[in-house]
C-alpha atoms as a PDB file:
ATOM      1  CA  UNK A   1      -4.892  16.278  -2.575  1.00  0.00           C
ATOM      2  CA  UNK A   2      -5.868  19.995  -1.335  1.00  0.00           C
ATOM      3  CA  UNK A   3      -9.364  18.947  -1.651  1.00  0.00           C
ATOM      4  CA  UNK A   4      -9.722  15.215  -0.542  1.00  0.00           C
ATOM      5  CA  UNK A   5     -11.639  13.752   2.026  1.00  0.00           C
ATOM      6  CA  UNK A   6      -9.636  11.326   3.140  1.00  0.00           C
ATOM      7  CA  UNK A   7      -7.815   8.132   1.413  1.00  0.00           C
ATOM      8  CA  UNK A   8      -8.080   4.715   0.726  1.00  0.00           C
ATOM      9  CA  UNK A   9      -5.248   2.754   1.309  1.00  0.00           C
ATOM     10  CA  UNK A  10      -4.336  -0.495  -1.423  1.00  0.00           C
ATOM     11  CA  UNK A  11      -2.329  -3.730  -0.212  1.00  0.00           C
ATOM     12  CA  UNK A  12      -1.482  -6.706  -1.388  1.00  0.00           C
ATOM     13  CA  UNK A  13      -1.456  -9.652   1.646  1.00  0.00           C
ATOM     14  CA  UNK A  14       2.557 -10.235   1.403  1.00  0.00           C
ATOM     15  CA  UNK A  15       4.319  -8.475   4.190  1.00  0.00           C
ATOM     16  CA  UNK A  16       6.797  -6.752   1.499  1.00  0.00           C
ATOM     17  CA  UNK A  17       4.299  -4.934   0.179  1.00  0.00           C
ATOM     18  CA  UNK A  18       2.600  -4.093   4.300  1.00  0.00           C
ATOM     19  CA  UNK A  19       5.505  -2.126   4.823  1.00  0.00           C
ATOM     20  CA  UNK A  20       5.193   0.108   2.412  1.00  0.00           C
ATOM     21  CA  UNK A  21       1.653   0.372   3.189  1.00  0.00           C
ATOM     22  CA  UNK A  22       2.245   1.366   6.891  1.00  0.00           C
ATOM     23  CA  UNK A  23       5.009   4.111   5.651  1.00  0.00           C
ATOM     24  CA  UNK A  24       2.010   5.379   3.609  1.00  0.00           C
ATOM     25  CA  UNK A  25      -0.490   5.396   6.393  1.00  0.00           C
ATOM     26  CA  UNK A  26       2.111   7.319   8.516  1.00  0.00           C
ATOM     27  CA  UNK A  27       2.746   9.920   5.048  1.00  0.00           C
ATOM     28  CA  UNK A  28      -1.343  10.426   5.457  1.00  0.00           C
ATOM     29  CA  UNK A  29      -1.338  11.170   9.012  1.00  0.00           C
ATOM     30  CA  UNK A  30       1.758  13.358   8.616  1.00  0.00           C
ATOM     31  CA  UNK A  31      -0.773  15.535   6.217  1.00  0.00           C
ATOM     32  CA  UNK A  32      -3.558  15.169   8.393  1.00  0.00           C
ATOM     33  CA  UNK A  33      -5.312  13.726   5.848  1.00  0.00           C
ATOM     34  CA  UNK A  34      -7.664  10.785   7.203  1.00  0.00           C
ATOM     35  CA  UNK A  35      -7.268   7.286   5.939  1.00  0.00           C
ATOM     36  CA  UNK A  36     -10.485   5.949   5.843  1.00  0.00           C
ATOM     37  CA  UNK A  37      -9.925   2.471   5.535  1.00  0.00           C
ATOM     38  CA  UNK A  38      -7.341  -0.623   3.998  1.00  0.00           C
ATOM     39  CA  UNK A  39      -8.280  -2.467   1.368  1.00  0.00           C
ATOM     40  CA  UNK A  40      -6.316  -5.857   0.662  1.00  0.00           C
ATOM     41  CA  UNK A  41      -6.240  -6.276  -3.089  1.00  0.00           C
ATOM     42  CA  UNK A  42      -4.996  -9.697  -4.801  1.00  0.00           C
ATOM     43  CA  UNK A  43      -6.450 -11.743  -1.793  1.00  0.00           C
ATOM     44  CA  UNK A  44      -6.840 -14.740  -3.088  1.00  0.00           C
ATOM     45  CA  UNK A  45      -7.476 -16.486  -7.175  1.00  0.00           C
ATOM     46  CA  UNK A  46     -10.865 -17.340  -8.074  1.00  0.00           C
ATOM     47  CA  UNK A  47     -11.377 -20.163 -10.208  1.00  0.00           C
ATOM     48  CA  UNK A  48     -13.509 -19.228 -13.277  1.00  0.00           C
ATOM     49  CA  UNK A  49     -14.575 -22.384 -13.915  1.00  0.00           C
ATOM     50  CA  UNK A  50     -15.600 -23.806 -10.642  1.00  0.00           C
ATOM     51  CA  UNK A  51     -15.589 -20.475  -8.359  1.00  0.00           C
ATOM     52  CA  UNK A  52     -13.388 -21.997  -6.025  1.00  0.00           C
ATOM     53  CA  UNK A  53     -10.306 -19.970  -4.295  1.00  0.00           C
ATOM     54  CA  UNK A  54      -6.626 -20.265  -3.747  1.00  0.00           C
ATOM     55  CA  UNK A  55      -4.982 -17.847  -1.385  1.00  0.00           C
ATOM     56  CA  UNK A  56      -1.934 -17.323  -4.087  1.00  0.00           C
ATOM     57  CA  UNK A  57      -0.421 -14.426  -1.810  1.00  0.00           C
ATOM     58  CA  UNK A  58      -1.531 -15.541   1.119  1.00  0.00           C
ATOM     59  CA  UNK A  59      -4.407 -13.475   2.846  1.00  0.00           C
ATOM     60  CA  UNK A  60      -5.148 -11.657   5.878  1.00  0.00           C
ATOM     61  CA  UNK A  61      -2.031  -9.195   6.145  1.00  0.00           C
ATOM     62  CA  UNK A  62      -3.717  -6.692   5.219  1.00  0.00           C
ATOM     63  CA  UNK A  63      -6.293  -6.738   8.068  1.00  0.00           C
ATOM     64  CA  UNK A  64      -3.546  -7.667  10.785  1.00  0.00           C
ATOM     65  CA  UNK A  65      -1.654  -4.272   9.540  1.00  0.00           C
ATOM     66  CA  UNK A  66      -5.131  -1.910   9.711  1.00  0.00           C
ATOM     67  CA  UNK A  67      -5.597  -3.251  13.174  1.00  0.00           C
ATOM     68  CA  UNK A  68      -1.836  -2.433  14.583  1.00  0.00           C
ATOM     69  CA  UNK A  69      -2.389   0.891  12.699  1.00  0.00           C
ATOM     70  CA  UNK A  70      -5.529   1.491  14.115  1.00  0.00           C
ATOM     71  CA  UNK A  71      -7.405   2.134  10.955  1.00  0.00           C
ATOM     72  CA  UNK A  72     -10.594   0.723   9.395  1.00  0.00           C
ATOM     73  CA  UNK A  73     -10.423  -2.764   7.408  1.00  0.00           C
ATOM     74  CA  UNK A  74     -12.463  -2.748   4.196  1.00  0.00           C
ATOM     75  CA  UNK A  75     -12.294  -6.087   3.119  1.00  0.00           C
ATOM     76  CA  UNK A  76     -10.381  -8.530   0.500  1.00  0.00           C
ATOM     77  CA  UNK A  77     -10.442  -8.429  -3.378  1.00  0.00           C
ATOM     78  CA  UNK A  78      -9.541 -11.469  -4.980  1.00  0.00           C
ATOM     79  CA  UNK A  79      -7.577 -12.328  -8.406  1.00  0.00           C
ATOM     80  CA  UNK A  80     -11.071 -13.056 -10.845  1.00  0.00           C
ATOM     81  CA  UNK A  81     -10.385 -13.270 -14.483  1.00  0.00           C
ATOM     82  CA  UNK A  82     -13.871 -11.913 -15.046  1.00  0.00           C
ATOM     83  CA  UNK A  83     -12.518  -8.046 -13.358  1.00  0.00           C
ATOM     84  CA  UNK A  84     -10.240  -8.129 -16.199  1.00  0.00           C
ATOM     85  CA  UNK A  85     -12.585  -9.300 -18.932  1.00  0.00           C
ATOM     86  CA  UNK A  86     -15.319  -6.578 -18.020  1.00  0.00           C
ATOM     87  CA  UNK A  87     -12.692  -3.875 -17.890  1.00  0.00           C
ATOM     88  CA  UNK A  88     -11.769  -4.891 -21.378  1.00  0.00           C
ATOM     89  CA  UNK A  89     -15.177  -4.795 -22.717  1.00  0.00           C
ATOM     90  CA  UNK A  90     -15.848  -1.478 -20.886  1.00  0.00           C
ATOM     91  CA  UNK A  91     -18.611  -3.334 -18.816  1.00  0.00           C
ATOM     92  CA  UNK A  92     -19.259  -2.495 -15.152  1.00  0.00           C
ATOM     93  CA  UNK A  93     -18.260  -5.686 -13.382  1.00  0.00           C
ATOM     94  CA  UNK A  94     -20.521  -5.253 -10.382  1.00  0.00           C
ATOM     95  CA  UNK A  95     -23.463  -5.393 -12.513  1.00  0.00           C
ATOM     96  CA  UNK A  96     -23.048  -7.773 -14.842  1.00  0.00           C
ATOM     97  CA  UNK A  97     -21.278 -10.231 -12.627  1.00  0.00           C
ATOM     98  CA  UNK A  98     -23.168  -9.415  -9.755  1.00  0.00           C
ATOM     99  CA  UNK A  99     -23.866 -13.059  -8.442  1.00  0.00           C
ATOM    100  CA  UNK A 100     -19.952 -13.469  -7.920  1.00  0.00           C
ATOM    101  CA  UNK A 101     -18.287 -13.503  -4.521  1.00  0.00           C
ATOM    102  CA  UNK A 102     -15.813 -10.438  -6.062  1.00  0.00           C
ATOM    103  CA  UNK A 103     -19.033  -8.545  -6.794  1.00  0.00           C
ATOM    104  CA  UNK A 104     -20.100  -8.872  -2.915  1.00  0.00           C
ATOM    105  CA  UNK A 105     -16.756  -8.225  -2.025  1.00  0.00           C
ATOM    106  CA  UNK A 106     -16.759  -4.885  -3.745  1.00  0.00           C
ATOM    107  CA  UNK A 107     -20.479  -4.097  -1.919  1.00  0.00           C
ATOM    108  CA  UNK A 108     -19.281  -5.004   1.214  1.00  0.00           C
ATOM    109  CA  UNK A 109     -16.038  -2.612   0.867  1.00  0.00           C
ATOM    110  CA  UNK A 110     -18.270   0.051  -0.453  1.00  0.00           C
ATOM    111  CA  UNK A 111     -21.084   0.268   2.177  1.00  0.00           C
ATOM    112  CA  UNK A 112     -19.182   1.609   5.144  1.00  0.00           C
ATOM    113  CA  UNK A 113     -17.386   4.588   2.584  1.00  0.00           C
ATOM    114  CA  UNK A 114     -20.650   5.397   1.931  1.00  0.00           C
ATOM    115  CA  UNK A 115     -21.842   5.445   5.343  1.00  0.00           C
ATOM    116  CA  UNK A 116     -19.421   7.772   6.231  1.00  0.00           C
ATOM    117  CA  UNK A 117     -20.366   9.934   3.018  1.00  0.00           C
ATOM    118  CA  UNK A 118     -24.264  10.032   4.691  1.00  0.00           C
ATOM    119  CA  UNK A 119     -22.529  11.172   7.983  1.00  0.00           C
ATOM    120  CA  UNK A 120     -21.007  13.795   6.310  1.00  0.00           C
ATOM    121  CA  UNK A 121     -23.909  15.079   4.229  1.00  0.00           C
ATOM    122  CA  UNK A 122     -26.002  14.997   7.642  1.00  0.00           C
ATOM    123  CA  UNK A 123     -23.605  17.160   9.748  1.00  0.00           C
ATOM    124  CA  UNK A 124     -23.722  19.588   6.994  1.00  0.00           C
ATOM    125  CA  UNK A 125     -27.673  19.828   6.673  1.00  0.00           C
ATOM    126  CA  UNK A 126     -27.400  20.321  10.713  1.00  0.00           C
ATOM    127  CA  UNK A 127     -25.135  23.347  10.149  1.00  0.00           C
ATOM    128  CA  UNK A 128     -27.920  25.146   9.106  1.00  0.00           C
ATOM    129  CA  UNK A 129     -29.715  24.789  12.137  1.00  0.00           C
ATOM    130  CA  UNK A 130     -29.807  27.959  13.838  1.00  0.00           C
ATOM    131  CA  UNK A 131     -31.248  28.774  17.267  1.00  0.00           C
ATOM    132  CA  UNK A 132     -29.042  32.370  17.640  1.00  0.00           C
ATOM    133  CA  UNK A 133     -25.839  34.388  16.300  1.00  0.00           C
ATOM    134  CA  UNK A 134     -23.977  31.057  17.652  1.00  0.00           C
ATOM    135  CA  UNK A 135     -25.181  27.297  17.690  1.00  0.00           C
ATOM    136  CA  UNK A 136     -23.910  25.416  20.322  1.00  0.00           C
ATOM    137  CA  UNK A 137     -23.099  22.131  19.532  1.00  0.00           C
ATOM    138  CA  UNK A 138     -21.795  19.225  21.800  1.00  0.00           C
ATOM    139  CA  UNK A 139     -19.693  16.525  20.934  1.00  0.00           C
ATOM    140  CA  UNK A 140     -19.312  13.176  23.406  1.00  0.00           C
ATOM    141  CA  UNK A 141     -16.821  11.039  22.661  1.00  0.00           C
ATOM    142  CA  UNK A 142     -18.068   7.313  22.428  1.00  0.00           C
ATOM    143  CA  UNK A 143     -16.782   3.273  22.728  1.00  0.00           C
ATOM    144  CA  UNK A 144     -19.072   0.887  21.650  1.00  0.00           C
ATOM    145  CA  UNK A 145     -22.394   2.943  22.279  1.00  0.00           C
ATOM    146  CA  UNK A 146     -21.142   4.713  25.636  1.00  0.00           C
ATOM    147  CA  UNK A 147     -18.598   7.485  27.294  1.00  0.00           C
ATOM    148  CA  UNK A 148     -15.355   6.646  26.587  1.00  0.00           C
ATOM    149  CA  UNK A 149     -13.357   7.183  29.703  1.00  0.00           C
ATOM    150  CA  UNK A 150      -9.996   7.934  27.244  1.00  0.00           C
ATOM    151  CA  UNK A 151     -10.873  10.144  25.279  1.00  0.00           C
ATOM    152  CA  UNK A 152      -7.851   8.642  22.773  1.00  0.00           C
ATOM    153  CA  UNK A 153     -10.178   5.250  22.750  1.00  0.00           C
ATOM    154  CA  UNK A 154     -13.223   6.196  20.670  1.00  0.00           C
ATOM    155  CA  UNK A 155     -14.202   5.017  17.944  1.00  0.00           C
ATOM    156  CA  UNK A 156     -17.378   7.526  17.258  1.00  0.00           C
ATOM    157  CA  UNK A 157     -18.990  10.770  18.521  1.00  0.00           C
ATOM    158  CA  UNK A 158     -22.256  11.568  19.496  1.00  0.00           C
ATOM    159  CA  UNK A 159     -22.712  15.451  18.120  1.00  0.00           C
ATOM    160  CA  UNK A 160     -25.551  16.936  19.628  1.00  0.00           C
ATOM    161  CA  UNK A 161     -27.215  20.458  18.246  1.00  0.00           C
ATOM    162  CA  UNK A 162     -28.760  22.413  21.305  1.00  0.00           C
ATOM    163  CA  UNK A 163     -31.405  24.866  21.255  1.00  0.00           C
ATOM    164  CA  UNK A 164     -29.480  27.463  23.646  1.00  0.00           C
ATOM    165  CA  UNK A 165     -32.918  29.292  24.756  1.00  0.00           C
ATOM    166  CA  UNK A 166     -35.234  26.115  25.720  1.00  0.00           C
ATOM    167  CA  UNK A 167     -31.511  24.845  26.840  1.00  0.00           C
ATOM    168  CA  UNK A 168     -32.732  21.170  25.133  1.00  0.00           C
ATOM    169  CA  UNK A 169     -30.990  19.190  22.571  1.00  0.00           C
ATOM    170  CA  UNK A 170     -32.566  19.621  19.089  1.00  0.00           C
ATOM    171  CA  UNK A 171     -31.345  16.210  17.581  1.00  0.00           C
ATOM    172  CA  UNK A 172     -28.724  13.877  17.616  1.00  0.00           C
ATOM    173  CA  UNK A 173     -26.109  12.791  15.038  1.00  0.00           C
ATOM    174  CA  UNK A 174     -23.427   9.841  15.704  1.00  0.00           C
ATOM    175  CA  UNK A 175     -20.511  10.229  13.372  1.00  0.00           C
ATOM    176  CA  UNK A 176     -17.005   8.367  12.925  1.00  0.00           C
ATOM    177  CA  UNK A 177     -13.819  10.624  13.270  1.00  0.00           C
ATOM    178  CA  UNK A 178     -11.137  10.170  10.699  1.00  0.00           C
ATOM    179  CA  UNK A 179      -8.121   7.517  12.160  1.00  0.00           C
ATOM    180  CA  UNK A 180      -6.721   9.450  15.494  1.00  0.00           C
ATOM    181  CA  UNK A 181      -3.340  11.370  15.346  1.00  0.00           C
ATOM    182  CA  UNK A 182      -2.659  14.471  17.219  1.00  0.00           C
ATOM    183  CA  UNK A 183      -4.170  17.220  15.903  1.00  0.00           C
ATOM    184  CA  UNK A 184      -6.664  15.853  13.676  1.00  0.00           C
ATOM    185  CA  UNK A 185     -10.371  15.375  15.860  1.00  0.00           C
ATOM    186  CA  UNK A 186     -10.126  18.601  17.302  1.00  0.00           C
ATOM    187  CA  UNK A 187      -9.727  20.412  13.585  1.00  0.00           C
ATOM    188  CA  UNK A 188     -12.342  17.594  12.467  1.00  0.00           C
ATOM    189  CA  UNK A 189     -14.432  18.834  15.039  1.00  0.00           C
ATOM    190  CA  UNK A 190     -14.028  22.147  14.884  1.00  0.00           C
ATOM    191  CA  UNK A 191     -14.927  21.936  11.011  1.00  0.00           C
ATOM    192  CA  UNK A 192     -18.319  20.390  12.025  1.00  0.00           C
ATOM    193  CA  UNK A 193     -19.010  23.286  14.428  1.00  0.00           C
ATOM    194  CA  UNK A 194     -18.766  21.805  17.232  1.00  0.00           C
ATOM    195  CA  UNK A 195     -17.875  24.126  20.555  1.00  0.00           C
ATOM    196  CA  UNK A 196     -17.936  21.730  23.158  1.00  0.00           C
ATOM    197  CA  UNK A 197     -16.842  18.440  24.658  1.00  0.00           C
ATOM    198  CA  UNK A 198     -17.538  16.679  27.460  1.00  0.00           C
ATOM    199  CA  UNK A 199     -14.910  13.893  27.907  1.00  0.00           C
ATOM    200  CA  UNK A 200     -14.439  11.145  30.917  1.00  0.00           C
ATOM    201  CA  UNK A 201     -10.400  11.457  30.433  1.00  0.00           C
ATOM    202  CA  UNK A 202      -8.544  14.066  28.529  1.00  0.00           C
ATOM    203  CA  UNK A 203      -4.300  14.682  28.103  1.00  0.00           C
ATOM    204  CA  UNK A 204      -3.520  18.275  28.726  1.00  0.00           C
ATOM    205  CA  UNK A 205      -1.756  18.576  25.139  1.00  0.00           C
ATOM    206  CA  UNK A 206      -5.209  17.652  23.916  1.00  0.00           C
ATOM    207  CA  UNK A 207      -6.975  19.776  26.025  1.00  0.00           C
ATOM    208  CA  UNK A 208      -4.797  22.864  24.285  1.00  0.00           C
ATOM    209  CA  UNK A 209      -5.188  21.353  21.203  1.00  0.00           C
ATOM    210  CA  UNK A 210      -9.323  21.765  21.367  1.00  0.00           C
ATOM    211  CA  UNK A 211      -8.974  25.114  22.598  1.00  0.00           C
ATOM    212  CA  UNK A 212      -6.926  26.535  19.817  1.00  0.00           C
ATOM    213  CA  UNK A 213      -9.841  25.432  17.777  1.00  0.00           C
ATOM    214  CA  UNK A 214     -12.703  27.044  19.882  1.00  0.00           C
ATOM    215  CA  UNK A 215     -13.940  24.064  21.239  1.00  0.00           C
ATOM    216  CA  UNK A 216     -14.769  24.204  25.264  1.00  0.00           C
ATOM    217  CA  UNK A 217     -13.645  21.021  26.894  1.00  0.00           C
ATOM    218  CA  UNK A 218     -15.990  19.114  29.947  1.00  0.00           C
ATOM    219  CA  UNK A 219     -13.674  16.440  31.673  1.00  0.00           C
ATOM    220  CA  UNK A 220     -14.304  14.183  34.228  1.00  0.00           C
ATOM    221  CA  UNK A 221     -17.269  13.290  33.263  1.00  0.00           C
ATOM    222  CA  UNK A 222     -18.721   9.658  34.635  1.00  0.00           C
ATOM    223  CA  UNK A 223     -20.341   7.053  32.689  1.00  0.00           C
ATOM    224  CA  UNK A 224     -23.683   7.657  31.758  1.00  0.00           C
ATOM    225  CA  UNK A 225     -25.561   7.937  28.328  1.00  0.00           C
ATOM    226  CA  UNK A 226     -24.826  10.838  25.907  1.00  0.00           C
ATOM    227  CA  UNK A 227     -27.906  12.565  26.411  1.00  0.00           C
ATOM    228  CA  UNK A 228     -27.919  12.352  29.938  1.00  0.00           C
ATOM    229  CA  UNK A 229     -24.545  14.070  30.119  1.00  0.00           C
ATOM    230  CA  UNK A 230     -25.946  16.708  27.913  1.00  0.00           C
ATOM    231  CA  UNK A 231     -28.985  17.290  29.367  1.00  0.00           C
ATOM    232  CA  UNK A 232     -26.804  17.521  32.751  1.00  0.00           C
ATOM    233  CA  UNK A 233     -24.285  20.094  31.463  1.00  0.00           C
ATOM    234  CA  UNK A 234     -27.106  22.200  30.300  1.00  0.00           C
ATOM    235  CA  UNK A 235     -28.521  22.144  33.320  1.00  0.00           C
ATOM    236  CA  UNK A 236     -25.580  22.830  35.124  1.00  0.00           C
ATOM    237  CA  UNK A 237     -25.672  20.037  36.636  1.00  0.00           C
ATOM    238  CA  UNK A 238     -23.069  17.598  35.075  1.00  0.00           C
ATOM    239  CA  UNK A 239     -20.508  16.318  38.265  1.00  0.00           C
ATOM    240  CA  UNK A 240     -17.295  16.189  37.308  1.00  0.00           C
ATOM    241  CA  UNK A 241     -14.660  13.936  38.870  1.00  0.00           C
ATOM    242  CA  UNK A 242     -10.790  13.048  38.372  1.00  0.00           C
ATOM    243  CA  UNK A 243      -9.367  13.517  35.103  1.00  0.00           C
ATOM    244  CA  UNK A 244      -8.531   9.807  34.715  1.00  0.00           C
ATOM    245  CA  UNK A 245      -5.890  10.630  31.549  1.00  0.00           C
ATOM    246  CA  UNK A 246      -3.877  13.839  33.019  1.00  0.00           C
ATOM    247  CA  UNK A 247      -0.743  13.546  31.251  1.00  0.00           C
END
């Protein structure tokens, strides 16, 4: 646990078995460890015979429950006979069953862990990047591509690495921050060295919250595209209006 990255939360689609689920989400966030996603497990019996699929436990529960918890959904793994019969036979299912609708089921729950592995291994290269005794690098907190006006509302960053002599942005990363619960994107930012923010809307307990971690925070800022707002604050010429979440 000391070491982990973050977890990966199992369900079954019955709504016994949800609640437990969301006490374990909460357990997570309690630790500050990140849940990266649900996955619903037993969704569903595929035939073996004809491939076809009864929902035995019904299905879906487990994507209603990652959406009021406000955590990634993974996908659905159905009951297949042939799971068990590879695992007996010590035979990776994936690859010899790869045709299946399980197998895709298991790519398509795989691909966005290890998109958020590449993220990781990228904003660790950039940490290398030095252009003085202190890299400054800015974070912009995103929804769906632009500035998100609450900050509480992303759902990614935009971490820029700046060149503080030619004041210019060296490159450009866009990264998704663990599920949101006080305390845990300023520490997450913070561990990917980044000492600023510029934010539309921002919650004074927040605002502390960023500068216990060394992190400079830019509110008020209007809509506009990341790198204009960068550009702009490096230039000293970002306008900054009414902190639209002040509480």
């Amino acid at each position: 646990m000391e070491n982990a990255d973050g977890a990966i939360v199992v369900t079954t689609p019955q709504e016994v078995a949800l609640s437990d689920v969301r006490k374990c989400i909460t357990f997570c966030r309690n630790l500050r460890l990140p849940v990266l996603g649900v996955l619903e497990n037993m969704s569903g019996f595929v035939c073996p015979k004809c491939g076809g699929k009864t929902d035995v436990f019904k299905s879906g529960g487990g994507e209603i429950m990652a959406n009021q918890m406000q955590v990634p959904f993974l996908g659905r793994i159905p009951i297949d006979p042939q799971i068990v019969k590879a695992c007996d036979s010590g035979r990776p299912f994936v690859r010899h069953y790869s045709q299946s609708q399980t197998a895709n089921a298991f790519e398509n729950i795989s691909n966005p862990i290890l998109e958020l592995d590449t993220n990781a291994q990228e904003l660790t290269a950039n940490q290398s990047l030095q252009t003085g005794d202190k890299k400054m690098r800015i974070a912009v907190p995103l929804a769906q591509g632009k500035l998100s006006l609450h900050f509480g509302h992303c759902d990614q960053f935009a971490i820029f690495d700046v060149d503080d002599s030619l004041k210019k942005t060296i490159n450009r990363n866009d990264a998704v921050p663990p599920a949101h619960a006080p305390g845990v994107l300023p520490e997450w930012l913070h561990e990917n060295n980044v000492n600023v923010i510029i934010a539309g809307g921002m919650g004074q307990r927040a605002q502390q919250l960023f500068t216990q971690n060394d992190i400079k925070v830019v509110i008020g800022a209007s809509a506009g595209s990341p790198e204009e707002l960068v550009s702009a604050y490096l230039q000293n010429t970002l306008e900054t209006g009414e902190n639209i979440c002040d509480h």
